[in-house]
N, C-alpha and C. Protein backbone atom coordinates (compact mmCIF):
# COMPACT_ATOMS: atom_id res chain seq x y z
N UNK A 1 68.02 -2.51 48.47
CA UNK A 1 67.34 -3.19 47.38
C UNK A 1 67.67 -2.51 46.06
N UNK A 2 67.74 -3.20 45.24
CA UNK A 2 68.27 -3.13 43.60
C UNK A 2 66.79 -3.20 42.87
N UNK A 3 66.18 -1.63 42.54
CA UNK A 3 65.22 -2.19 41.54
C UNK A 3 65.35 -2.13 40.15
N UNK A 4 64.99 -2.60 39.48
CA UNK A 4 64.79 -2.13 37.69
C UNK A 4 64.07 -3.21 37.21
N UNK A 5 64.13 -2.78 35.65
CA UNK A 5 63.07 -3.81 34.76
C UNK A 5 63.38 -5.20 34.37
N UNK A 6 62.57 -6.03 34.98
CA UNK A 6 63.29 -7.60 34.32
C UNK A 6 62.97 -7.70 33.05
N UNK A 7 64.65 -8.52 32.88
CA UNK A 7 63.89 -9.21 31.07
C UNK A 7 64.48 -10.78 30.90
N UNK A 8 64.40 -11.06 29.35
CA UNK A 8 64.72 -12.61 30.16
C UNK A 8 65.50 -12.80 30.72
N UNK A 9 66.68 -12.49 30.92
CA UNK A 9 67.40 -13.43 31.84
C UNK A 9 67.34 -12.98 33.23
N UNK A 10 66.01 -12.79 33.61
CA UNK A 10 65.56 -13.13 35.11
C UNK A 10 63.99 -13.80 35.08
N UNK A 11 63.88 -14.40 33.80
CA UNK A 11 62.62 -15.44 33.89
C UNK A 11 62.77 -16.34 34.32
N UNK A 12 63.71 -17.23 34.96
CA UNK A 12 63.72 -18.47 35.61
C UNK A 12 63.44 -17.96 37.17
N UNK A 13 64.49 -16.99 37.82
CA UNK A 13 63.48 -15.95 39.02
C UNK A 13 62.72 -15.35 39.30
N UNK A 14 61.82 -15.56 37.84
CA UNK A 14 60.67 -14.50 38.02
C UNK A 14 59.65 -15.71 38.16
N UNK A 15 60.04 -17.09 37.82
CA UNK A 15 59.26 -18.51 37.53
C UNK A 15 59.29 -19.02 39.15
N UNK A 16 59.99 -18.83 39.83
CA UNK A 16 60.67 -19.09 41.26
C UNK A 16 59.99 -18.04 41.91
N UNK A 17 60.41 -16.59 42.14
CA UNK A 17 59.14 -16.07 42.65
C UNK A 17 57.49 -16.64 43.06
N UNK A 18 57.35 -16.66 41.76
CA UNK A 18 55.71 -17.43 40.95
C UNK A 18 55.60 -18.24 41.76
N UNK A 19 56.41 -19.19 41.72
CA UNK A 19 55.76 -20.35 42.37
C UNK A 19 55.93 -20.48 43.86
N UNK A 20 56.86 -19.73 44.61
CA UNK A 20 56.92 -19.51 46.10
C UNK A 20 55.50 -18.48 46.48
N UNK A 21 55.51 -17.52 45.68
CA UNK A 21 53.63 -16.61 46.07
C UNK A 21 52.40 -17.76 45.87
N UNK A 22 52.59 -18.13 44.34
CA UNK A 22 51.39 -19.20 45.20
C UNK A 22 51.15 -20.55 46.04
N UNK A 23 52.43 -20.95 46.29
CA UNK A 23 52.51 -21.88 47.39
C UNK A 23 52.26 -21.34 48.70
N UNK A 24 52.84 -19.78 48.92
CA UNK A 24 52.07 -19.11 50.15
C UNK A 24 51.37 -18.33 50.38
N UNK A 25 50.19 -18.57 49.97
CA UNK A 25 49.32 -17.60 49.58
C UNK A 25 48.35 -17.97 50.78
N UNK A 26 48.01 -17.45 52.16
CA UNK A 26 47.07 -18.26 52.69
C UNK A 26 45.63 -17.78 52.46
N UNK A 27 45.63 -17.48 51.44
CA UNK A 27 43.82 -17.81 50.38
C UNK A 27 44.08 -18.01 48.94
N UNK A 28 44.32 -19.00 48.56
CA UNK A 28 44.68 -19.28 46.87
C UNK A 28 43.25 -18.02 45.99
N UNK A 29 42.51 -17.74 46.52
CA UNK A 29 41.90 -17.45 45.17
C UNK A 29 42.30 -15.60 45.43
N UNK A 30 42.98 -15.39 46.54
CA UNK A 30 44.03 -14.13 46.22
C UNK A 30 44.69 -14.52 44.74
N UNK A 31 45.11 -14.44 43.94
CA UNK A 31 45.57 -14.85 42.81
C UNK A 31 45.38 -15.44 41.83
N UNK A 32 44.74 -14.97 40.78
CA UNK A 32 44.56 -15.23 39.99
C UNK A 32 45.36 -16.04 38.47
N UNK A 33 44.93 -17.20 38.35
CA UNK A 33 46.20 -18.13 37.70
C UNK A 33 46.69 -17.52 36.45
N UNK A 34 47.71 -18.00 36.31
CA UNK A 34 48.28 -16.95 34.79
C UNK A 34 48.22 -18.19 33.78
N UNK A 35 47.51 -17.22 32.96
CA UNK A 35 47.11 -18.17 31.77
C UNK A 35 48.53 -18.27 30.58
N UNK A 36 48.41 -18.74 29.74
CA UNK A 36 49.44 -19.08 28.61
C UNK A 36 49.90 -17.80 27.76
N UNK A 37 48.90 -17.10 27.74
CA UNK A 37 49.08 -15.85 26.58
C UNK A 37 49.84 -14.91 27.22
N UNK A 38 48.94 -14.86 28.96
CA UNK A 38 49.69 -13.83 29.62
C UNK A 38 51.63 -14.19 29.67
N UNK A 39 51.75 -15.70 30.34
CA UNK A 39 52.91 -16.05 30.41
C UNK A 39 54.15 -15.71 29.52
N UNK A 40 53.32 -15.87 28.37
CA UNK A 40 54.09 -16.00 26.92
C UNK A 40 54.46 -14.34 26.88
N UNK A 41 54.11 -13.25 27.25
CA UNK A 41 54.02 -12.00 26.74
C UNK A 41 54.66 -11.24 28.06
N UNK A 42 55.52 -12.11 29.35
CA UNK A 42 56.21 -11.43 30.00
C UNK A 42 56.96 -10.29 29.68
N UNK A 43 57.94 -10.60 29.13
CA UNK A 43 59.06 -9.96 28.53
C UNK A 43 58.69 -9.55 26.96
N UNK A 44 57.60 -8.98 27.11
CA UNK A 44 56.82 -8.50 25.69
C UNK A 44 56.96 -6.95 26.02
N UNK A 45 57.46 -6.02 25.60
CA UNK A 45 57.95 -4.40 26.12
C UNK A 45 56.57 -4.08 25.30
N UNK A 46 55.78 -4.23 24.41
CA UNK A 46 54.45 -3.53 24.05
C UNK A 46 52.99 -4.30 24.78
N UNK A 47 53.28 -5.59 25.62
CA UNK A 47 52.30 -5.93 26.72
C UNK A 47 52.63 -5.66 27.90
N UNK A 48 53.99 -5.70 28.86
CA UNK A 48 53.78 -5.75 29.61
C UNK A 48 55.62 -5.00 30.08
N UNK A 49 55.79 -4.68 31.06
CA UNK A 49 56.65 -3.99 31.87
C UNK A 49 56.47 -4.52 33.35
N UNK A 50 57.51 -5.74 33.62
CA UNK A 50 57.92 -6.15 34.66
C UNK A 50 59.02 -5.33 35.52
N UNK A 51 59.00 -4.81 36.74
CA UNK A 51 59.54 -4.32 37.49
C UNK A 51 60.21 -5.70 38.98
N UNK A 52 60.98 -5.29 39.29
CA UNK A 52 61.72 -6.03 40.43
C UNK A 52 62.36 -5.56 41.19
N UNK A 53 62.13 -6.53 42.11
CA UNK A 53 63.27 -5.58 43.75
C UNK A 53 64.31 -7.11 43.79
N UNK A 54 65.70 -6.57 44.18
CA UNK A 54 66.38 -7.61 44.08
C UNK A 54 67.07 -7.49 45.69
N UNK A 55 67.30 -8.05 45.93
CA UNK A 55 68.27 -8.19 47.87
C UNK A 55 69.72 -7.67 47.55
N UNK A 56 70.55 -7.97 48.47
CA UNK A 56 72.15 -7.92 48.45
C UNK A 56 72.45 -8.89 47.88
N UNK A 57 71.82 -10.52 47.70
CA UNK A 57 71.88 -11.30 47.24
C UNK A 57 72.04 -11.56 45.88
N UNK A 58 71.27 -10.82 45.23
CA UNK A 58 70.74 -10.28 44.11
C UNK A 58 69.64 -11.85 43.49
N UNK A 59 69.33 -11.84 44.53
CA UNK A 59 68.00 -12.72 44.45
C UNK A 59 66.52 -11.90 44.73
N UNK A 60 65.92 -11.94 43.20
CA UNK A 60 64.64 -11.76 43.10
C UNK A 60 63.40 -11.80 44.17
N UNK A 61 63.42 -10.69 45.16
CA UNK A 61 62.28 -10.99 46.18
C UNK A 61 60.86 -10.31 45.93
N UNK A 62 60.85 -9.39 44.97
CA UNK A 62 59.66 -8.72 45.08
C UNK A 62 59.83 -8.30 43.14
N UNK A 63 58.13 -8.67 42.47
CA UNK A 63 57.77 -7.94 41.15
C UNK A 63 56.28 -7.53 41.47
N UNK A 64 56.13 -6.71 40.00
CA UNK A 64 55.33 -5.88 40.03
C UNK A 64 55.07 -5.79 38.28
N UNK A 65 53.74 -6.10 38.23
CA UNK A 65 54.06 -6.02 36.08
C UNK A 65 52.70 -4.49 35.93
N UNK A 66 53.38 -3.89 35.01
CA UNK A 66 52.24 -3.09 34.31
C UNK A 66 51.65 -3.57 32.72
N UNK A 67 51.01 -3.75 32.75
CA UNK A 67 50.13 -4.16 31.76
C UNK A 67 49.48 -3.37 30.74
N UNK A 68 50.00 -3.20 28.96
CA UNK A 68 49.86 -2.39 28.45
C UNK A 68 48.89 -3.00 27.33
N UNK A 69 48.73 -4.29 27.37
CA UNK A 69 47.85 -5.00 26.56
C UNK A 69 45.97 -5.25 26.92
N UNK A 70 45.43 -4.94 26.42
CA UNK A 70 43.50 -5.50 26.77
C UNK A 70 43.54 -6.62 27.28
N UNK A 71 44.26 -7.82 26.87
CA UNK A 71 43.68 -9.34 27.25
C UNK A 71 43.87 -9.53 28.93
N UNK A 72 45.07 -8.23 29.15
CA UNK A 72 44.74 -8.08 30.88
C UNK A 72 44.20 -7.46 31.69
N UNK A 73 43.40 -6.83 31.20
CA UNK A 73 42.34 -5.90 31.81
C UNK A 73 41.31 -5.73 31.14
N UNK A 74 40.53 -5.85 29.73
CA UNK A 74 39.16 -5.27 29.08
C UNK A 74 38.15 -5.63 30.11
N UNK A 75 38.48 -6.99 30.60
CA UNK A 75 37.11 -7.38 31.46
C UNK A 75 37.07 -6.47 32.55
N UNK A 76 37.99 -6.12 33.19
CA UNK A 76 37.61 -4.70 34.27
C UNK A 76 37.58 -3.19 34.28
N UNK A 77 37.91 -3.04 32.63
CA UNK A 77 38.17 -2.01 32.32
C UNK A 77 36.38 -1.77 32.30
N UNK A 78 35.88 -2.56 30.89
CA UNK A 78 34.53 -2.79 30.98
C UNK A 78 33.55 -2.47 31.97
N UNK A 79 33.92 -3.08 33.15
CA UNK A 79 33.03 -3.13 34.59
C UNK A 79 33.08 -2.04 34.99
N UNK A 80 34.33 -1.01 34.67
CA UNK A 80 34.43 -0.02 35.20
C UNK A 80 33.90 1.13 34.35
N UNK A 81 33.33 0.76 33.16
CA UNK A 81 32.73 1.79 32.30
C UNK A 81 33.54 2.05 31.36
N UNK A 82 35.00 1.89 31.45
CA UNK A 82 35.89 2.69 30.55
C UNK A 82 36.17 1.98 29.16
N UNK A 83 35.80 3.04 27.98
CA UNK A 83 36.16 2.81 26.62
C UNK A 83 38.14 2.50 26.38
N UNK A 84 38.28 1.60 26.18
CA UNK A 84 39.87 1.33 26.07
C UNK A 84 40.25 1.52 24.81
N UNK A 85 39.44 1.57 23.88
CA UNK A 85 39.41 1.72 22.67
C UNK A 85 39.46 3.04 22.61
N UNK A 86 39.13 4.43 23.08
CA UNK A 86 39.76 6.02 23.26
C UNK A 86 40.24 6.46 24.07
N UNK A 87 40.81 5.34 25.13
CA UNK A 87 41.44 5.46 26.25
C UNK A 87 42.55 4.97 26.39
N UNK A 88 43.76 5.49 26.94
CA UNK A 88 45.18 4.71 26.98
C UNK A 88 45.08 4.30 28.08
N UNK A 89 44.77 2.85 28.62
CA UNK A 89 44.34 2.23 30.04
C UNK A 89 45.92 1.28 29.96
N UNK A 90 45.78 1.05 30.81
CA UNK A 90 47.22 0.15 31.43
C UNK A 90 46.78 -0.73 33.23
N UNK A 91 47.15 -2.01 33.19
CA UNK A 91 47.05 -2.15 34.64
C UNK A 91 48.63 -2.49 35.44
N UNK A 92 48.44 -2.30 37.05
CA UNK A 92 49.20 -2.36 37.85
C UNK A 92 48.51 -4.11 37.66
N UNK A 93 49.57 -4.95 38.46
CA UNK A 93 49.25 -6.93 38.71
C UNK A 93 50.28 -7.39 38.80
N UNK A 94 50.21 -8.76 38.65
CA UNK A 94 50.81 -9.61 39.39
C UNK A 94 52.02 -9.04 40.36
N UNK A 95 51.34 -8.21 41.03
CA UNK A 95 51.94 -8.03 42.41
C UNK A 95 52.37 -8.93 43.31
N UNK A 96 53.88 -8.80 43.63
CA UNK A 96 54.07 -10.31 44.25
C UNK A 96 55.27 -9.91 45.41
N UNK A 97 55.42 -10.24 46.65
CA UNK A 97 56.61 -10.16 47.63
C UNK A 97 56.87 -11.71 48.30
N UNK A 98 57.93 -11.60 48.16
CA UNK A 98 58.28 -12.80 48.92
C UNK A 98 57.88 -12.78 50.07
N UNK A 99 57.64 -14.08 50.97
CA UNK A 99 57.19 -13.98 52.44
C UNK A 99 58.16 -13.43 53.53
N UNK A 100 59.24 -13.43 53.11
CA UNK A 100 60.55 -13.66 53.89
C UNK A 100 60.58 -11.74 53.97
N UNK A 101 60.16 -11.15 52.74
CA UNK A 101 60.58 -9.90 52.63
C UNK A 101 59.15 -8.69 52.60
N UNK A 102 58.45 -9.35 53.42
CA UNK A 102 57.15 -8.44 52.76
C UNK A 102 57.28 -7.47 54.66
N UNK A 103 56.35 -6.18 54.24
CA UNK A 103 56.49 -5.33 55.37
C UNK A 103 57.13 -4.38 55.25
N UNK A 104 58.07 -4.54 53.93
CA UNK A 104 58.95 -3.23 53.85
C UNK A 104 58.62 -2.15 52.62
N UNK A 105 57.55 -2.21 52.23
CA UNK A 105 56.77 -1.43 51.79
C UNK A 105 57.30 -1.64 49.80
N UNK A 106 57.87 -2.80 49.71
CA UNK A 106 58.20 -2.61 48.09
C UNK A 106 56.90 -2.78 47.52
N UNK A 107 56.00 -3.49 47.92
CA UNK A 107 55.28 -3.38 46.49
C UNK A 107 54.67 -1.79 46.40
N UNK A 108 54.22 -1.00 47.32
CA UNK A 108 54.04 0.25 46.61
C UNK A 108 55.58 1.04 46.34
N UNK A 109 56.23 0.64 46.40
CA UNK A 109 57.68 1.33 45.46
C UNK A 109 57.57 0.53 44.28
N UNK A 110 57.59 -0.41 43.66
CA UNK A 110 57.38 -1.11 42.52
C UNK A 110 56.26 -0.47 42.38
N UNK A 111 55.01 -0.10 42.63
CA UNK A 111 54.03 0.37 41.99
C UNK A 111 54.39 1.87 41.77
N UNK A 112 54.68 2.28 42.70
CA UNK A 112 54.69 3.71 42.10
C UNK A 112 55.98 3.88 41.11
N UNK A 113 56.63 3.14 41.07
CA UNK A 113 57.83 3.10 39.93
C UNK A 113 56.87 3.17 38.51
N UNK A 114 55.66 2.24 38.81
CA UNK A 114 55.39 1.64 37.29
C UNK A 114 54.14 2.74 36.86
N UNK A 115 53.68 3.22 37.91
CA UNK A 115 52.58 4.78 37.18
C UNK A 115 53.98 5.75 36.61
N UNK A 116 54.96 5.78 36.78
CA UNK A 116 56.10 6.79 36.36
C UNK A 116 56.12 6.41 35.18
N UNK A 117 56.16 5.34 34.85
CA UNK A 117 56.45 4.37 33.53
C UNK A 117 55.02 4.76 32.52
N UNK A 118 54.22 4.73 33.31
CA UNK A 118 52.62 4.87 32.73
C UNK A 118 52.88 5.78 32.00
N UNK A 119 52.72 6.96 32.98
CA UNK A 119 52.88 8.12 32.97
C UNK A 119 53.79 8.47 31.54
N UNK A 120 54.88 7.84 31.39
CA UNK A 120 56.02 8.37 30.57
C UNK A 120 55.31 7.72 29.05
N UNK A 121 54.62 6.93 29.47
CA UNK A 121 54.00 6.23 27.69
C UNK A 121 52.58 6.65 27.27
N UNK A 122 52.21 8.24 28.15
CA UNK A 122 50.85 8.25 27.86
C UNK A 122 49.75 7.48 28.29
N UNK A 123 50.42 7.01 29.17
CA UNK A 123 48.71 6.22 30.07
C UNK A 123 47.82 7.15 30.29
N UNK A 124 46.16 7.58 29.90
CA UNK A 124 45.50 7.87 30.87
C UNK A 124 45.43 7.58 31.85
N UNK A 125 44.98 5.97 31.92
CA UNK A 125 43.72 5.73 33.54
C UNK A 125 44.76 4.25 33.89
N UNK A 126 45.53 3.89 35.19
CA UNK A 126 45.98 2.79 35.52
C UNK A 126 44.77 2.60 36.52
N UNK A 127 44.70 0.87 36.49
CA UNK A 127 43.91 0.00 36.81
C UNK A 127 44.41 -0.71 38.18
N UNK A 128 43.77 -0.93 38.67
CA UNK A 128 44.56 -1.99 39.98
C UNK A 128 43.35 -3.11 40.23
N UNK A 129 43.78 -4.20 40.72
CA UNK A 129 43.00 -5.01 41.26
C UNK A 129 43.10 -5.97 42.58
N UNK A 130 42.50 -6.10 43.39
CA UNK A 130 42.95 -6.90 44.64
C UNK A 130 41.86 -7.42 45.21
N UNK A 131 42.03 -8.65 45.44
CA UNK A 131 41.01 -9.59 46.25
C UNK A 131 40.45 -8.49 47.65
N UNK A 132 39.05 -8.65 47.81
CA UNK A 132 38.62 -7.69 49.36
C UNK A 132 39.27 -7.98 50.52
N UNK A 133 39.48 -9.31 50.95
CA UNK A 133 40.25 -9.63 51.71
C UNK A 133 41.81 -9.77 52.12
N UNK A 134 42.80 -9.33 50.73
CA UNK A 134 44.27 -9.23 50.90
C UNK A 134 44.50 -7.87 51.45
N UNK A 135 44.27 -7.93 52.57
CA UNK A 135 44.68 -6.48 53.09
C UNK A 135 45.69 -5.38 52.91
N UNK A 136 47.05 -6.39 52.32
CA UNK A 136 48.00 -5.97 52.21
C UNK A 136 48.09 -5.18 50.86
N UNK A 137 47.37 -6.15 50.09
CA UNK A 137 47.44 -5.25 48.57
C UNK A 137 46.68 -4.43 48.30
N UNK A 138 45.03 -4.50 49.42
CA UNK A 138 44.65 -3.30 49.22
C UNK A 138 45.35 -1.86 49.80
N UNK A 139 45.63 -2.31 50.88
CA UNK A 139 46.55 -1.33 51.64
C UNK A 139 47.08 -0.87 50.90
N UNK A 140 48.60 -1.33 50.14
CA UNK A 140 49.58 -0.35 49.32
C UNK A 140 48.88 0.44 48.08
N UNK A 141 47.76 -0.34 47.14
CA UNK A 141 47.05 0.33 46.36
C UNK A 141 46.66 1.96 46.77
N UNK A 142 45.87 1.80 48.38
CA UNK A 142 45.58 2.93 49.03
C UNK A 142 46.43 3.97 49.52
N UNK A 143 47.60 3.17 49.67
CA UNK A 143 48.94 4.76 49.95
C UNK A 143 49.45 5.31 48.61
N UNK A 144 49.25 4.21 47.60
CA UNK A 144 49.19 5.48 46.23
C UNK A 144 48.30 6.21 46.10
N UNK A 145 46.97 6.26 46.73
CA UNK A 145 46.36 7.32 46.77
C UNK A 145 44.89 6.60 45.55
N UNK A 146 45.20 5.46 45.14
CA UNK A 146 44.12 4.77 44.25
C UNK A 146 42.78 4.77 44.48
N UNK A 147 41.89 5.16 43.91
CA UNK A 147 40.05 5.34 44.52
C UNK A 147 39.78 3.77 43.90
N UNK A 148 39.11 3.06 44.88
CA UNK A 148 38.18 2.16 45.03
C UNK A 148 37.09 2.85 44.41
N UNK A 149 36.93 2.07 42.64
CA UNK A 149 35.71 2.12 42.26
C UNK A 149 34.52 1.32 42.11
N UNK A 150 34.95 -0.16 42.69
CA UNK A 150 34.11 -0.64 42.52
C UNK A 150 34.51 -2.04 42.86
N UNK A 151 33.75 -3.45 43.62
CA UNK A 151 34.04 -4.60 43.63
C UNK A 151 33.23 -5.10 42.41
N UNK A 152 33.97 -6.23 42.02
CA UNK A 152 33.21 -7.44 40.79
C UNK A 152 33.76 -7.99 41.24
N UNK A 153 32.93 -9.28 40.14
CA UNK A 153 33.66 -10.89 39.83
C UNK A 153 34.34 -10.75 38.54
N UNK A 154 35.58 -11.30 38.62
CA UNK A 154 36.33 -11.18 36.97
C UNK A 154 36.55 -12.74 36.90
N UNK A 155 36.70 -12.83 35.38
CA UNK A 155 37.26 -13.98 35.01
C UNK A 155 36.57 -15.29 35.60
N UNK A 156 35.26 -14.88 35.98
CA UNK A 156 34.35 -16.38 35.96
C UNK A 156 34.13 -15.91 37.55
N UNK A 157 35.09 -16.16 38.54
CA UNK A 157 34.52 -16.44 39.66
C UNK A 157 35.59 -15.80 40.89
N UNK A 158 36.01 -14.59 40.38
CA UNK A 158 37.31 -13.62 41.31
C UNK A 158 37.16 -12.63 41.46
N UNK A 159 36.25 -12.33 42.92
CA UNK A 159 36.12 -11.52 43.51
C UNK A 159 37.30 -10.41 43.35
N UNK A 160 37.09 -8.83 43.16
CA UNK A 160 37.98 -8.25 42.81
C UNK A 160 37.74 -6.40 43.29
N UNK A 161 38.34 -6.09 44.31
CA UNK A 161 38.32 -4.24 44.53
C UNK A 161 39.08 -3.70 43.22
N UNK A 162 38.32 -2.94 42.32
CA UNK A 162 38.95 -2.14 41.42
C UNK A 162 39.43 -0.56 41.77
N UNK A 163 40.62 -0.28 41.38
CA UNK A 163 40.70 0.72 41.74
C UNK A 163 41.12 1.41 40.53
N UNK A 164 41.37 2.92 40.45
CA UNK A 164 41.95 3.59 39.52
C UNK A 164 43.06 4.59 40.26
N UNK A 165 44.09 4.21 39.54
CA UNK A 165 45.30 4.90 40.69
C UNK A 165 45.03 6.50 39.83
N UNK A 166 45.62 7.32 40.80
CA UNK A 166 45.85 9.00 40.46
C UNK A 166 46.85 9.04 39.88
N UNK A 167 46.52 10.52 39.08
CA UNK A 167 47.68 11.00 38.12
C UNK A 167 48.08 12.18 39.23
């Protein structure tokens, strides 16, 4: 596998991805829909830092975005107590593996790629979030070593395990 940072010209595979995770998602409200602002601010290097695993193919099977902007996290930052406003917070999300390729442990290699990244821009505190029931994403969250601080509802009605990954 080929990882590094997407930029546009892997937004039409990063749009293809997208839409193969939530066509197989067998619980849609695992996923949370991506709104317009977020969309718009993919390939935004001061919101967000997309990571990717690519095949031999060099077809897009697995991303991973870190999130350097509030409009993707204040609401759980909040829940979680934390001032973002004296805090350099960042989240781990839209965590995504293809069906064809999942089991081989990329999304915590894409994640732990992207606390390196944190790490390198002054992040304090990275954020994670995962439905209680996606086992899988809580799982990899947990081999980074991330503490479960807390379940909420975000964003109206999405159940959500917060975690805070380790430095």
């Amino acid at each position: 596998m080929n990882i590094r940072v997407l930029d546009k010209n892997d937004k039409a595979s990063l749009e293809q991805l997208i839409y193969t995770i939530e066509n197989a998602l067998p619980v849609p409200e695992w996923w949370i829909p991506i709104d317009d602002i977020e969309r718009s601010h993919f390939f935004d290097a001061d919101w967000t830092c997309f990571l990717g695993a690519f095949n031999d193919d060099n077809e897009l099977v697995a991303a991973s975005a870190l999130f350097f902007n509030e409009h993707e996290f204040a609401e759980e930052a909040e829940k979680l107590g934390l001032d973002i406003h004296s805090t350099n917070v960042a989240e781990v999300g839209r965590c995504m593996v293809h069906p064809d390729f999942r089991g081989h442990n990329l999304m915590c290699e894409l994640n732990k790629r992207l606390c390196s990244i944190a790490r390198n821009r002054g992040i304090d505190t990275i954020l994670a979030v995962a439905h209680p029931d996606n086992v899988a994403s809580n799982s990899s969250f947990r081999r980074l070593g991330a503490e479960l601080k807390a379940t909420a509802t975000v964003f109206g009605s999405y159940q959500r395990n917060m975690y805070i990954l380790p430095w």
